[in-house]
Protein backbone atom coordinates (compact mmCIF):
# COMPACT_ATOMS: atom_id res chain seq x y z
CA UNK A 1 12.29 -51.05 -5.76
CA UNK A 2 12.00 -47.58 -7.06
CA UNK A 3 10.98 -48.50 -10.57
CA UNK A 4 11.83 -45.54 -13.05
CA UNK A 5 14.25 -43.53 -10.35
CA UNK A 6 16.92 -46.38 -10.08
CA UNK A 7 18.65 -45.47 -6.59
CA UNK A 8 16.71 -43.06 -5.90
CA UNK A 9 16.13 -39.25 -6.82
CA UNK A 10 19.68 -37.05 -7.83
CA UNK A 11 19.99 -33.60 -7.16
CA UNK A 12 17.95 -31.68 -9.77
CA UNK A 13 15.08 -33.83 -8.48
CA UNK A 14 15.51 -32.25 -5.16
CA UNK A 15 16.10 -29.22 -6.25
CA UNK A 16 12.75 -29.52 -8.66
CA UNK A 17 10.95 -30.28 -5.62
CA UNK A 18 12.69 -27.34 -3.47
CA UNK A 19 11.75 -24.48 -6.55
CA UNK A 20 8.92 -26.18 -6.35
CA UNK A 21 7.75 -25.46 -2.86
CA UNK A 22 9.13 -22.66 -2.64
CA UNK A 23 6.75 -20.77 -5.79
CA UNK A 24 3.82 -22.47 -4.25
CA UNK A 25 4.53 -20.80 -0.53
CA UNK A 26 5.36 -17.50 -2.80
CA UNK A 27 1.88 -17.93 -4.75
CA UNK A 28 -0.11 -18.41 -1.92
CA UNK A 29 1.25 -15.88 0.33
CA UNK A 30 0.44 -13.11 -2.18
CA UNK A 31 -2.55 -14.55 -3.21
CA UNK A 32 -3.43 -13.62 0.50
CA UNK A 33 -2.09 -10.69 0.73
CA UNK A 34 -3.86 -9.33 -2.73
CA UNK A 35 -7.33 -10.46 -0.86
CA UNK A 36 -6.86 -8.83 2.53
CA UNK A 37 -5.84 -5.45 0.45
CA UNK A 38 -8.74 -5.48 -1.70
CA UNK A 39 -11.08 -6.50 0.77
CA UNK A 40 -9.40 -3.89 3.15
CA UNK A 41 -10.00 -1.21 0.47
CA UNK A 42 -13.05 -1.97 -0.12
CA UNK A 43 -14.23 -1.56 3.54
CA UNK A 44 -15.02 2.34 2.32
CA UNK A 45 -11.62 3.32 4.30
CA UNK A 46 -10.49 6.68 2.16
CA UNK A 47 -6.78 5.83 1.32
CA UNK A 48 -4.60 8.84 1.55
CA UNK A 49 -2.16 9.30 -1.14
CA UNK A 50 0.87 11.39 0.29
CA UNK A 51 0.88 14.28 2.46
CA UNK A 52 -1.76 16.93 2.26
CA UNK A 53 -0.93 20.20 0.71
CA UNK A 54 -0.84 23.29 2.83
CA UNK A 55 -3.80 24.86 1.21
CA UNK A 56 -5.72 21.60 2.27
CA UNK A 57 -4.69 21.95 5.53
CA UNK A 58 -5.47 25.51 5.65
CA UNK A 59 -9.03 24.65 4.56
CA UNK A 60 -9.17 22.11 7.17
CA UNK A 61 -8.36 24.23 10.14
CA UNK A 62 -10.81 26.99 8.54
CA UNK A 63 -13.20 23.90 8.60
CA UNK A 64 -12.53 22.53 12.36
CA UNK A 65 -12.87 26.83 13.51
CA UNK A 66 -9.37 27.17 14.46
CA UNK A 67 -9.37 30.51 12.05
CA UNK A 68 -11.83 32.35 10.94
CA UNK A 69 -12.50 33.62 7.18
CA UNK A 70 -10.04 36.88 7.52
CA UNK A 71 -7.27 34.39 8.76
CA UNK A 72 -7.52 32.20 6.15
CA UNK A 73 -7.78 34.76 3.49
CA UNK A 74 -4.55 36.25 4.48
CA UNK A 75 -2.91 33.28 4.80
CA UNK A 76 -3.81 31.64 1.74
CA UNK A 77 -2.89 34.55 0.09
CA UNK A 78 0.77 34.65 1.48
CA UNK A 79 0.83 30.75 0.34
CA UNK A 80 0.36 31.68 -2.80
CA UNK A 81 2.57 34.63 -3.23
CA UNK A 82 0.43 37.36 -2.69
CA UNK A 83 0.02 40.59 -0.54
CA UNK A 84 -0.53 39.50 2.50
């Protein structure tokens, strides 16, 4: 006997159940997901937003001693517009 349900469960109580599942799955999935990226962020990992710009990458190679100071000079000043 089934008490309150009769014959047993019609087809919004399935589909109650089915929702139902399928939020908690959804909840717990990005619950995990929002943990690994903060703890992942937090690991002192620099995140990189976007590409660098080319006067960052100029700096860079002026930095690693692919071009020296006169180089970079000139070519910074073509980037922006100048006499080269």
């Amino acid at each position: 006997m089934m008490f309150w349900y009769g014959d047993g469960m019609n087809g919004w109580g399935w589909f109650a159940m089915a929702a139902g599942m399928v939020l908690f799955w959804g909840l717990l999935i990005t619950v995990v997901v929002l943990i690994f990226r903060t703890l992942d962020h937090a690991s002192g990992r620099p995140v990189r937003r976007g590409s660098p710009t080319p006067e960052q990458i100029l700096g860079e190679r002026l930095a690693r001693g692919e071009i020296d100071e006169e180089e970079y000079r000139r070519r910074l000043s073509a980037l922006r517009g100048g006499e080269p």
